[in-house]
PDB file of N, CA and C in Angstrom:
ATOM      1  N   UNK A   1      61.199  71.180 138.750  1.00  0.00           N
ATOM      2  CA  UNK A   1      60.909  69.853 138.236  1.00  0.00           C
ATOM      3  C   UNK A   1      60.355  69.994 136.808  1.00  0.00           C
ATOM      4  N   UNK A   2      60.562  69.319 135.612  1.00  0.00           N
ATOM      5  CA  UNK A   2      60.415  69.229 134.774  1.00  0.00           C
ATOM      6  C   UNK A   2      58.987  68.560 134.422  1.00  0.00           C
ATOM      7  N   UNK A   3      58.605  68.875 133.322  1.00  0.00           N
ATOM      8  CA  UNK A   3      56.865  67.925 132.801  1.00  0.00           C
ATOM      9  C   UNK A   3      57.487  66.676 132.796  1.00  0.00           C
ATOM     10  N   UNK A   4      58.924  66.416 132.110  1.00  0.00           N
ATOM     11  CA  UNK A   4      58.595  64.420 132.285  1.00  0.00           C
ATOM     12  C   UNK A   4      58.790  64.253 133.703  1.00  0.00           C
ATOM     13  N   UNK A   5      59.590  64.736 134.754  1.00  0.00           N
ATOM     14  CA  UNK A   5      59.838  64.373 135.925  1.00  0.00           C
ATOM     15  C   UNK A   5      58.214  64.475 136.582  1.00  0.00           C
ATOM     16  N   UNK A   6      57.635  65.563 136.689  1.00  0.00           N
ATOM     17  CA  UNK A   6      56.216  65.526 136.904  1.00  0.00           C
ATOM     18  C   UNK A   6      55.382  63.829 136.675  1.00  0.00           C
ATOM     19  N   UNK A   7      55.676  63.620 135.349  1.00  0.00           N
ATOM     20  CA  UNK A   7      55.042  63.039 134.553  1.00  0.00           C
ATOM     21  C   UNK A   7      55.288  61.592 135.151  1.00  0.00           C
ATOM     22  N   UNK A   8      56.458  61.302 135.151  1.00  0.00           N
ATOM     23  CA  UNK A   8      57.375  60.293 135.710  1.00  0.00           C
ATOM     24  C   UNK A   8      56.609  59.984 137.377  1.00  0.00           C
ATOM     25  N   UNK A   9      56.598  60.881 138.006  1.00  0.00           N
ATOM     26  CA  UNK A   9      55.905  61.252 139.240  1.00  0.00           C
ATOM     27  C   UNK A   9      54.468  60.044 139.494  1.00  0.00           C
ATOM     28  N   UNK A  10      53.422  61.082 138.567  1.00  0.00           N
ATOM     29  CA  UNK A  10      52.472  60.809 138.378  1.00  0.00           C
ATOM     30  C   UNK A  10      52.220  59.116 137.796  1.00  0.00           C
ATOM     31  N   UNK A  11      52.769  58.762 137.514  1.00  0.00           N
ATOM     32  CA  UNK A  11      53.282  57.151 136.230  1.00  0.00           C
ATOM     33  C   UNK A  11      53.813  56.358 138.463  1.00  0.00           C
ATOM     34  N   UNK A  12      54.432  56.856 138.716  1.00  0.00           N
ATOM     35  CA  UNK A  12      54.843  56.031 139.466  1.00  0.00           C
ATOM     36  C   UNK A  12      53.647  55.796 140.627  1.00  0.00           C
ATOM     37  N   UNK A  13      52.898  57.359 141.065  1.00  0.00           N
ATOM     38  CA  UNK A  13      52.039  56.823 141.969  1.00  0.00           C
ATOM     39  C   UNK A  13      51.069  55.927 141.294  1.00  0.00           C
ATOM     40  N   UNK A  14      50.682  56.089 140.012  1.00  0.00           N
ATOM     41  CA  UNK A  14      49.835  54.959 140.182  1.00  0.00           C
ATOM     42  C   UNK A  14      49.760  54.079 139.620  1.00  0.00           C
ATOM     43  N   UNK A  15      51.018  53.406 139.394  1.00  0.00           N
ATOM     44  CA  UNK A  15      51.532  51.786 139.673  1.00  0.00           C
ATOM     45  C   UNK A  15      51.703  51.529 141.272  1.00  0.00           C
ATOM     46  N   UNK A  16      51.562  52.398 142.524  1.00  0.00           N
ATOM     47  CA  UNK A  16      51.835  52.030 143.312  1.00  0.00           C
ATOM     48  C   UNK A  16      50.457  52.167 143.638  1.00  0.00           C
ATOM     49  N   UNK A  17      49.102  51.879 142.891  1.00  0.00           N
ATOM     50  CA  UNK A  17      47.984  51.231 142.800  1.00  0.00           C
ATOM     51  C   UNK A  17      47.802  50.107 142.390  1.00  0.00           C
ATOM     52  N   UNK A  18      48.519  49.312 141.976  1.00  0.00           N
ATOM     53  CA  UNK A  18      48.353  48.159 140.974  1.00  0.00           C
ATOM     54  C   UNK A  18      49.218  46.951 142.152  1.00  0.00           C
ATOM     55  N   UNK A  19      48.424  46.238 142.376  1.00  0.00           N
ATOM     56  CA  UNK A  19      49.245  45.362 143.533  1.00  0.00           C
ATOM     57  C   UNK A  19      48.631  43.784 143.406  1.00  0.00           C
ATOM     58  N   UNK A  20      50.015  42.673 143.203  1.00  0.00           N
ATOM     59  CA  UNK A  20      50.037  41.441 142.921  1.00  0.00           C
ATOM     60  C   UNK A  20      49.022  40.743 144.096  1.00  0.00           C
ATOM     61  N   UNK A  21      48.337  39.866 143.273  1.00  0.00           N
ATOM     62  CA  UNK A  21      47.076  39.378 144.126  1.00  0.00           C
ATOM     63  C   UNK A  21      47.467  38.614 145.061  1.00  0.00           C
ATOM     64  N   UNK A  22      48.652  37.902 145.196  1.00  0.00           N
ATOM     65  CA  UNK A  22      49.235  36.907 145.884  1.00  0.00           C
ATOM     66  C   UNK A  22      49.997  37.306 147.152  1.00  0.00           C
ATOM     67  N   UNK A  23      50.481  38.794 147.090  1.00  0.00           N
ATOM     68  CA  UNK A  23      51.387  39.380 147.751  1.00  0.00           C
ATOM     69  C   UNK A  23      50.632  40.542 148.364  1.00  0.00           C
ATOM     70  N   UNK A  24      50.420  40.834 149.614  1.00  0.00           N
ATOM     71  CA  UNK A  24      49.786  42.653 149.839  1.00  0.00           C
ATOM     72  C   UNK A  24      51.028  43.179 150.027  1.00  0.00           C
ATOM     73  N   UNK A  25      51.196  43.527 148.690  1.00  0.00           N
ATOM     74  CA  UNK A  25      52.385  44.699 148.111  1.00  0.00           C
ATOM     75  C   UNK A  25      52.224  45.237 146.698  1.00  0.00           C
ATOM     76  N   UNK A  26      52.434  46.550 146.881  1.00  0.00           N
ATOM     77  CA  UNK A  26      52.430  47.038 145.212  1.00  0.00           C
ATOM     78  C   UNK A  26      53.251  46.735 144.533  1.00  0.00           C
ATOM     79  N   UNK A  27      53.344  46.689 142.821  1.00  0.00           N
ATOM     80  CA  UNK A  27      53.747  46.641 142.214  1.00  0.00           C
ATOM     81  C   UNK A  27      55.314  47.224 141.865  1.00  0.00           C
ATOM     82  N   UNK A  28      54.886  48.405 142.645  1.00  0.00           N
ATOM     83  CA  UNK A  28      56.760  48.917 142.853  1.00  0.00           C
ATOM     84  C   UNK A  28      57.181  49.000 143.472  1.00  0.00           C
ATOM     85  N   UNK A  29      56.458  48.894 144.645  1.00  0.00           N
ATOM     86  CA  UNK A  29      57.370  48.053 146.011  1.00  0.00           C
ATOM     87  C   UNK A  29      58.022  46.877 145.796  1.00  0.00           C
ATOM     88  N   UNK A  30      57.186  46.272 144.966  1.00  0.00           N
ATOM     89  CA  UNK A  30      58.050  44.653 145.028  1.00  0.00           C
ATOM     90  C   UNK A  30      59.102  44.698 143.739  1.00  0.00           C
ATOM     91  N   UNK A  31      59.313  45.678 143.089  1.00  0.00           N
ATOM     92  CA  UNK A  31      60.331  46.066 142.576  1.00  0.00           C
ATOM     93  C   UNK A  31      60.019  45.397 140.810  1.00  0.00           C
ATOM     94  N   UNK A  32      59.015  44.918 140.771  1.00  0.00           N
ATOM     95  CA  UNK A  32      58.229  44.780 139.389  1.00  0.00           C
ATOM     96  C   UNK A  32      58.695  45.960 138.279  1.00  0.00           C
ATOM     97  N   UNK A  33      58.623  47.060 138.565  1.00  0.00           N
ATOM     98  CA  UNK A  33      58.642  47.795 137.397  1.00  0.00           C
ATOM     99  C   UNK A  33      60.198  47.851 137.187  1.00  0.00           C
ATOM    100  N   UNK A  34      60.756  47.595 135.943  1.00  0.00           N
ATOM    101  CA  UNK A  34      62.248  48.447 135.853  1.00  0.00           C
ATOM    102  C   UNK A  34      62.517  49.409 135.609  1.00  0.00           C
ATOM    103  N   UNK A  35      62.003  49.599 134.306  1.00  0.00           N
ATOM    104  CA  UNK A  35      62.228  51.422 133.926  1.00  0.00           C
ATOM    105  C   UNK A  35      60.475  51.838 133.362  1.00  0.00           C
ATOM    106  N   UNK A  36      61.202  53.089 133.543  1.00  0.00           N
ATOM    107  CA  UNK A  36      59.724  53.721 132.821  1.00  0.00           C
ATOM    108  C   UNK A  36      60.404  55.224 132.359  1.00  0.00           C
ATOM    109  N   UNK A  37      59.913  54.829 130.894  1.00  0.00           N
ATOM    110  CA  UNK A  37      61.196  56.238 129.755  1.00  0.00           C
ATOM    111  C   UNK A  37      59.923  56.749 129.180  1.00  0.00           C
ATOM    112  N   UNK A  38      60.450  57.794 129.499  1.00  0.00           N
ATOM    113  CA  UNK A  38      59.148  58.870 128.698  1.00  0.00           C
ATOM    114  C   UNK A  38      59.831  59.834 127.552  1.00  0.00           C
ATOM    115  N   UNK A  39      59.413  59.993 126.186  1.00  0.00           N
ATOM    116  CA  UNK A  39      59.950  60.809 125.056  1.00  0.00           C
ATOM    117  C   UNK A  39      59.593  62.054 125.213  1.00  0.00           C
ATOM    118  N   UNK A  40      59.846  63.136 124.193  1.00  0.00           N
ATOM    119  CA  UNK A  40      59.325  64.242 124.591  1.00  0.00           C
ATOM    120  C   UNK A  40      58.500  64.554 123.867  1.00  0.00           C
ATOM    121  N   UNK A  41      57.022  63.260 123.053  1.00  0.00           N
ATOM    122  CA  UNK A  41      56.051  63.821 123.104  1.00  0.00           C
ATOM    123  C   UNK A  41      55.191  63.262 123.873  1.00  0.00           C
ATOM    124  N   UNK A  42      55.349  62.477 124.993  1.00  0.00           N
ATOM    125  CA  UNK A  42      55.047  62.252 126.380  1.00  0.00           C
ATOM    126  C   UNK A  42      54.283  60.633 125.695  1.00  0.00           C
ATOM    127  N   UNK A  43      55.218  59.923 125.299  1.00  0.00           N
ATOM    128  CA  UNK A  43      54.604  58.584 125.066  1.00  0.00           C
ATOM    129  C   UNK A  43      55.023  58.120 125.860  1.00  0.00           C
ATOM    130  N   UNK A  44      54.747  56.574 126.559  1.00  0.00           N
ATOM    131  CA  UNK A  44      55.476  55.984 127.871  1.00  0.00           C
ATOM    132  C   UNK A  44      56.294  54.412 127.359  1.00  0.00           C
ATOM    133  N   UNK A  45      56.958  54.183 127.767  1.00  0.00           N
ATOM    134  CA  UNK A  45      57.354  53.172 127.934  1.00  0.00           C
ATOM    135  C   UNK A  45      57.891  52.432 129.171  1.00  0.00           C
ATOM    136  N   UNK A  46      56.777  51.191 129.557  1.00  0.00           N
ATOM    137  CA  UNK A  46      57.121  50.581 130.574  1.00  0.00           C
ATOM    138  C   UNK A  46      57.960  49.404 130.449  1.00  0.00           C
ATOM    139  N   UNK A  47      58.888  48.772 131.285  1.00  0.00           N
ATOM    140  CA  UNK A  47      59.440  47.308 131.596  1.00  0.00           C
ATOM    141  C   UNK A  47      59.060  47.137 132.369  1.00  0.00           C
ATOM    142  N   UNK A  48      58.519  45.841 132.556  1.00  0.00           N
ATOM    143  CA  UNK A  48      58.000  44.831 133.652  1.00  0.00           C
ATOM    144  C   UNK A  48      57.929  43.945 133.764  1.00  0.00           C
ATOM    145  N   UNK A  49      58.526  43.193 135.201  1.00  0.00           N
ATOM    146  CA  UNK A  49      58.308  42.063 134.850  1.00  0.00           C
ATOM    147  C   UNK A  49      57.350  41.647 135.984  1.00  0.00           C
ATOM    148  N   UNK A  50      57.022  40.349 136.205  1.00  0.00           N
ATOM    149  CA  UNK A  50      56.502  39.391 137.146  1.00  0.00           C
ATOM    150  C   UNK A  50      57.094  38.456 137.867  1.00  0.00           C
ATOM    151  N   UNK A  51      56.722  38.235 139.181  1.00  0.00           N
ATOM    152  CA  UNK A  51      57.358  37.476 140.280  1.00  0.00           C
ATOM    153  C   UNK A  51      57.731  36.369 139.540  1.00  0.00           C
ATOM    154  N   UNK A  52      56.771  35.421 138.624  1.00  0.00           N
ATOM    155  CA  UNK A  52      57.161  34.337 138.258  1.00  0.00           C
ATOM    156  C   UNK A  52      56.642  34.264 136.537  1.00  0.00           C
ATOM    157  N   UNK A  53      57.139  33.698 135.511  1.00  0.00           N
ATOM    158  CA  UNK A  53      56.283  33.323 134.473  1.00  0.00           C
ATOM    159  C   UNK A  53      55.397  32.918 134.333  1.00  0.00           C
ATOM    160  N   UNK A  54      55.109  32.024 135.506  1.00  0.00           N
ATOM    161  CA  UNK A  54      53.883  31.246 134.842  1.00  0.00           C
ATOM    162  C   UNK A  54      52.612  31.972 136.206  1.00  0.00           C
ATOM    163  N   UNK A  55      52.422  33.201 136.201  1.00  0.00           N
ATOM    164  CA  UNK A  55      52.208  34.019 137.351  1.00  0.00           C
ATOM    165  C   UNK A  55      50.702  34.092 137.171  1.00  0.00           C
ATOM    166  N   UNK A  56      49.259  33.973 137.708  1.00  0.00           N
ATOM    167  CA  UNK A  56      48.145  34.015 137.265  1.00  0.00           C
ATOM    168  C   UNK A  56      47.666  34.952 136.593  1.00  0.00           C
ATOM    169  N   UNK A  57      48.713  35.915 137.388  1.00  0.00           N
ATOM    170  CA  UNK A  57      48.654  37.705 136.674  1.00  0.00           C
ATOM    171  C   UNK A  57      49.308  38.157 135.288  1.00  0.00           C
ATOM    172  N   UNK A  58      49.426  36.496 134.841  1.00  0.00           N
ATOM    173  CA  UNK A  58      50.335  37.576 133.589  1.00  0.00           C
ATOM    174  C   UNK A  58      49.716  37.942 132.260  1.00  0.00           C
ATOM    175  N   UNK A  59      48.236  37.877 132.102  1.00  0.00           N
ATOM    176  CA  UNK A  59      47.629  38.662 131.698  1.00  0.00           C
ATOM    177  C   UNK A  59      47.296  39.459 131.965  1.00  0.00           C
ATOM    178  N   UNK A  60      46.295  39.509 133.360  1.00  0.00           N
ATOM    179  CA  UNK A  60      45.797  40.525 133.580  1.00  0.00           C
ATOM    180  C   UNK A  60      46.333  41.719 134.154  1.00  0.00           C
ATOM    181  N   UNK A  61      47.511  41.593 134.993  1.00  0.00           N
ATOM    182  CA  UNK A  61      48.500  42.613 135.390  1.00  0.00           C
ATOM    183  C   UNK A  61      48.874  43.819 134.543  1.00  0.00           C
ATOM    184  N   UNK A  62      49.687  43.226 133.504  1.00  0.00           N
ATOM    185  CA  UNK A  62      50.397  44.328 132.743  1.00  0.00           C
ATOM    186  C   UNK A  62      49.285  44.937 131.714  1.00  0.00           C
ATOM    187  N   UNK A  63      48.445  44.600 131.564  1.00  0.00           N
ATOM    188  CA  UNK A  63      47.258  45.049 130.754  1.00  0.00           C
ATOM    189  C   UNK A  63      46.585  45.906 131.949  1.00  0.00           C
ATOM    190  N   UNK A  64      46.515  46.182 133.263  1.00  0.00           N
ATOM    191  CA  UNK A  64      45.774  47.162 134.263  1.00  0.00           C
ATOM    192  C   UNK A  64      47.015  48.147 134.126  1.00  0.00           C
ATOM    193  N   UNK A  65      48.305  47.546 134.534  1.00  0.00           N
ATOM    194  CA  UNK A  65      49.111  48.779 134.270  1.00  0.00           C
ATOM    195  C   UNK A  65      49.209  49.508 132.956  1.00  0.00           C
ATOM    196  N   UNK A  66      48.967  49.184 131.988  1.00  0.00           N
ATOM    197  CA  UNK A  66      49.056  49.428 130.650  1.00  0.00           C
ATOM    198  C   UNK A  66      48.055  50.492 130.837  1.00  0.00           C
ATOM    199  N   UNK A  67      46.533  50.262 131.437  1.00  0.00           N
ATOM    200  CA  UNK A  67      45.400  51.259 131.105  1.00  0.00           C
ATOM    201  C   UNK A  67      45.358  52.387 132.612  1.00  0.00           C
ATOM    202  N   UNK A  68      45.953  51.938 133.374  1.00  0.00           N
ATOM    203  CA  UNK A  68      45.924  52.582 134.388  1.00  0.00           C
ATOM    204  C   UNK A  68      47.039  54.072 134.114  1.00  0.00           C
ATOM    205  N   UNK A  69      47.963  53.682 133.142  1.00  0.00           N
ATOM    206  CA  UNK A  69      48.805  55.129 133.024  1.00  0.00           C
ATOM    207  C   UNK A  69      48.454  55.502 131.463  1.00  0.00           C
ATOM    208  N   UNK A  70      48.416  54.675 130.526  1.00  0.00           N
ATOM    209  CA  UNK A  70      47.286  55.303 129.759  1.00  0.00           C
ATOM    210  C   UNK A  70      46.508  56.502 130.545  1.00  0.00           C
ATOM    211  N   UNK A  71      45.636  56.547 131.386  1.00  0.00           N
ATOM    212  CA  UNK A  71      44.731  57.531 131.904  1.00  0.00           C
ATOM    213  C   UNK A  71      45.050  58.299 132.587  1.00  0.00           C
ATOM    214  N   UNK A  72      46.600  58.368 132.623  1.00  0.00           N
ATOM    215  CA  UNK A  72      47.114  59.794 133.351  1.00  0.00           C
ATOM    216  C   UNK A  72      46.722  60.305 132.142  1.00  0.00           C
ATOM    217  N   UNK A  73      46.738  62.147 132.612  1.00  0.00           N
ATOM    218  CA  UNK A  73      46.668  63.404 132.253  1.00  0.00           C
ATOM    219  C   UNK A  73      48.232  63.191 131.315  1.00  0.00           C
ATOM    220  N   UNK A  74      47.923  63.776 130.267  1.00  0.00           N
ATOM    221  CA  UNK A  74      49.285  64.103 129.810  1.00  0.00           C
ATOM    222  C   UNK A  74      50.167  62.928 128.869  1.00  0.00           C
ATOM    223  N   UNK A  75      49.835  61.834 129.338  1.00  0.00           N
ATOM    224  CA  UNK A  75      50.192  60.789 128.720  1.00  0.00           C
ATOM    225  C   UNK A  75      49.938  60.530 127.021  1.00  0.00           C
ATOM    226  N   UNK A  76      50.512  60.602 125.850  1.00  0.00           N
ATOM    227  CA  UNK A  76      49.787  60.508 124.670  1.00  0.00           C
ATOM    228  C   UNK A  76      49.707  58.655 124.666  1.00  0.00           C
ATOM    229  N   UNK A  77      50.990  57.662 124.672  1.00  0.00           N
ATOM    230  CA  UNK A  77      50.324  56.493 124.164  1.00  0.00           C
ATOM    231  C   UNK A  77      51.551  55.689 125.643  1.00  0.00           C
ATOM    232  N   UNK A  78      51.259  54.580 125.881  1.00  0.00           N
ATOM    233  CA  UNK A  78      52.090  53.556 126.232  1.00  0.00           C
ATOM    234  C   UNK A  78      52.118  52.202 125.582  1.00  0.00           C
ATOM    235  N   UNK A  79      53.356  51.814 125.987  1.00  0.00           N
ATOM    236  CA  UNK A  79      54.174  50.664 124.990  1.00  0.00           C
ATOM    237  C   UNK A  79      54.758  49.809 126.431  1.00  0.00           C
ATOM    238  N   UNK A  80      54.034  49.152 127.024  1.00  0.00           N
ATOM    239  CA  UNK A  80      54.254  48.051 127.776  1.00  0.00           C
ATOM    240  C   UNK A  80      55.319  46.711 127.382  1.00  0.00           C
ATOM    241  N   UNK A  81      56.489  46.688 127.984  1.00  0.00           N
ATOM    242  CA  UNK A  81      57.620  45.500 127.443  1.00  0.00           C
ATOM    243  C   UNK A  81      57.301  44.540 128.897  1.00  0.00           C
ATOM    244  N   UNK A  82      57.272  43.228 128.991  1.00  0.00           N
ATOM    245  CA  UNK A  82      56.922  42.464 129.752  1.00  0.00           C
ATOM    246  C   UNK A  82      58.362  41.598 129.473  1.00  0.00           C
ATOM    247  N   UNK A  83      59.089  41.391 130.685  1.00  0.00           N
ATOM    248  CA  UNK A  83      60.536  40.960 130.592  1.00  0.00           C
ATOM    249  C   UNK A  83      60.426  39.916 131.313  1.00  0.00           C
ATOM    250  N   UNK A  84      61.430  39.045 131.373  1.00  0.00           N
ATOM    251  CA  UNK A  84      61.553  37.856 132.008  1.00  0.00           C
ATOM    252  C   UNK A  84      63.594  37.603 132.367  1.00  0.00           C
ATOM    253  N   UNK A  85      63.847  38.801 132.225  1.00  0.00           N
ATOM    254  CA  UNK A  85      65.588  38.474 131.835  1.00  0.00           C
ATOM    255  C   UNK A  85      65.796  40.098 132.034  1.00  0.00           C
ATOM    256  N   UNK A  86      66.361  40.639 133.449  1.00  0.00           N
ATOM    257  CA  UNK A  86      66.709  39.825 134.194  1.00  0.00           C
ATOM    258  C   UNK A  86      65.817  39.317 134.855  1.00  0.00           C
ATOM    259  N   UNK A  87      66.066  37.836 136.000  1.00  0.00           N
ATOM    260  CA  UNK A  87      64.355  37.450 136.363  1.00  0.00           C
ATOM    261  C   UNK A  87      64.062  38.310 137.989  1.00  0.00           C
ATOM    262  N   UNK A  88      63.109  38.350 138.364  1.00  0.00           N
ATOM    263  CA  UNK A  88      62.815  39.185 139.478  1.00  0.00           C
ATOM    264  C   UNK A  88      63.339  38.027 140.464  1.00  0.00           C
ATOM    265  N   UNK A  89      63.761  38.770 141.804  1.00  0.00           N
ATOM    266  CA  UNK A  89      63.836  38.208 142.966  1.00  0.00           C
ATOM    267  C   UNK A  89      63.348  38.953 144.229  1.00  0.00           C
ATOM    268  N   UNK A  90      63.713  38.516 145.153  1.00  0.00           N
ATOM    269  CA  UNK A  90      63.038  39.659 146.123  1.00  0.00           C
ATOM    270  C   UNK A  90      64.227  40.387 146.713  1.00  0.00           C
ATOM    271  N   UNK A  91      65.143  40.459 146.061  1.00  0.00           N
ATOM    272  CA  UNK A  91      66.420  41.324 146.359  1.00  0.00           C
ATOM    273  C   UNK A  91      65.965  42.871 145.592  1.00  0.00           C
ATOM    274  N   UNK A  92      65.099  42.599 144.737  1.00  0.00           N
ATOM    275  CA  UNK A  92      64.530  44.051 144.141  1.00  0.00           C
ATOM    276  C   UNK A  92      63.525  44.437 144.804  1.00  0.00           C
ATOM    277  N   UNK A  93      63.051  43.991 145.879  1.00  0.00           N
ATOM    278  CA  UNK A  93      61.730  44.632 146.660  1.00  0.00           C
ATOM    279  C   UNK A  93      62.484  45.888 147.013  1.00  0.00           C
ATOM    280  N   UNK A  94      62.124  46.678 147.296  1.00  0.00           N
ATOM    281  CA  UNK A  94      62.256  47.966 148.734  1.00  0.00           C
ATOM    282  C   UNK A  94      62.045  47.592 149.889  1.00  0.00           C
ATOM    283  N   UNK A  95      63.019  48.108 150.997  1.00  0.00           N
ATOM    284  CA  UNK A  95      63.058  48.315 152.044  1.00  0.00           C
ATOM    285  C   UNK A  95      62.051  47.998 152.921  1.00  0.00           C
ATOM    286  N   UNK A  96      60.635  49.042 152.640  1.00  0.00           N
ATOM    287  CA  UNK A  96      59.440  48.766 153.278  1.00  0.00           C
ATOM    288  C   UNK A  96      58.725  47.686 152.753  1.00  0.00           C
ATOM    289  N   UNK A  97      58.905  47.138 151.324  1.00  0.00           N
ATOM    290  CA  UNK A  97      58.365  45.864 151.090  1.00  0.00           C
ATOM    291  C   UNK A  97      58.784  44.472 151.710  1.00  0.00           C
ATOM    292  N   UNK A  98      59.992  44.577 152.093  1.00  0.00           N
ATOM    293  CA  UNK A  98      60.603  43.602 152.735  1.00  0.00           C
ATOM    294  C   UNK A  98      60.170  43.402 154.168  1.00  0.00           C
ATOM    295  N   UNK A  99      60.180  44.691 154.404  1.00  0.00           N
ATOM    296  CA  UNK A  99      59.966  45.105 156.169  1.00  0.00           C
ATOM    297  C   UNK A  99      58.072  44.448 156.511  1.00  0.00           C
ATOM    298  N   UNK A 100      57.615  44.460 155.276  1.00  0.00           N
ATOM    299  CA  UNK A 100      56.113  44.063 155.252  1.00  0.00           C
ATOM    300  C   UNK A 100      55.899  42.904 155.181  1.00  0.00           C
ATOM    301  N   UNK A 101      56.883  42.157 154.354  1.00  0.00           N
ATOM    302  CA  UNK A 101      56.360  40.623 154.378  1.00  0.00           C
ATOM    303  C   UNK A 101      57.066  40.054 155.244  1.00  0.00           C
ATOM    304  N   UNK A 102      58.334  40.528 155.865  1.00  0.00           N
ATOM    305  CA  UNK A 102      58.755  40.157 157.204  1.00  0.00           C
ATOM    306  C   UNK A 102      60.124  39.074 156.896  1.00  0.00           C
ATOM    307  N   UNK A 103      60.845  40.040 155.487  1.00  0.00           N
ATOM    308  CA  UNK A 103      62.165  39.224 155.317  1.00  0.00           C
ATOM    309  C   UNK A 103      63.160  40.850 155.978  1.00  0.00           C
ATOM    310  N   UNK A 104      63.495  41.415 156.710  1.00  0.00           N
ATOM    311  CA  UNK A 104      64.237  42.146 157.413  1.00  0.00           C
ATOM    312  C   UNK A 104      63.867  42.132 158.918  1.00  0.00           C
TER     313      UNK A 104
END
């Protein structure tokens, strides 16, 4: 495994700390994050979006994820993109997120 795959690793468990106040589901369970590109001098770049625009979280959300991988090890800077296009549905949850709120 490679340092960004590592890295990538590490970036994913802990967004799967960061969980929508409305929903008991994480953030990448519910399929919130799109990509996450790392360069090779380990800067981050996240896409994300939110269940809805006008979401209570849409300040405070992407600003916890923003500082929460900030503080990985290894990380030099992140660049948080907050998307709206394409829009989220719950066809992007996972499997076990679905299986949790009790649409499977």
């Amino acid at each position: 495994m490679t340092e960004k795959e590592i890295l990538k690793e590490t970036i994913t468990k802990v967004m799967k700390s960061v969980y929508d106040p409305e929903i008991p589901v994480d953030i990448w369970e519910l399929g919130l994050i799109y990509e996450i590109n790392i360069d090779d001098e380990a800067n981050v770049q996240i896409i994300m979006t939110l269940t809805a625009p006008n979401c209570p979280v849409a300040e405070s959300m992407p600003n916890e994820v923003k500082e929460k991988v900030q503080n990985v090890k290894g990380v030099k800077s992140v660049k948080l993109d907050l998307v709206f296009d394409p829009p989220w549905d719950k066809d992007k949850m996972s499997e076990e997120a679905k299986l949790m709120l009790g649409f499977l």
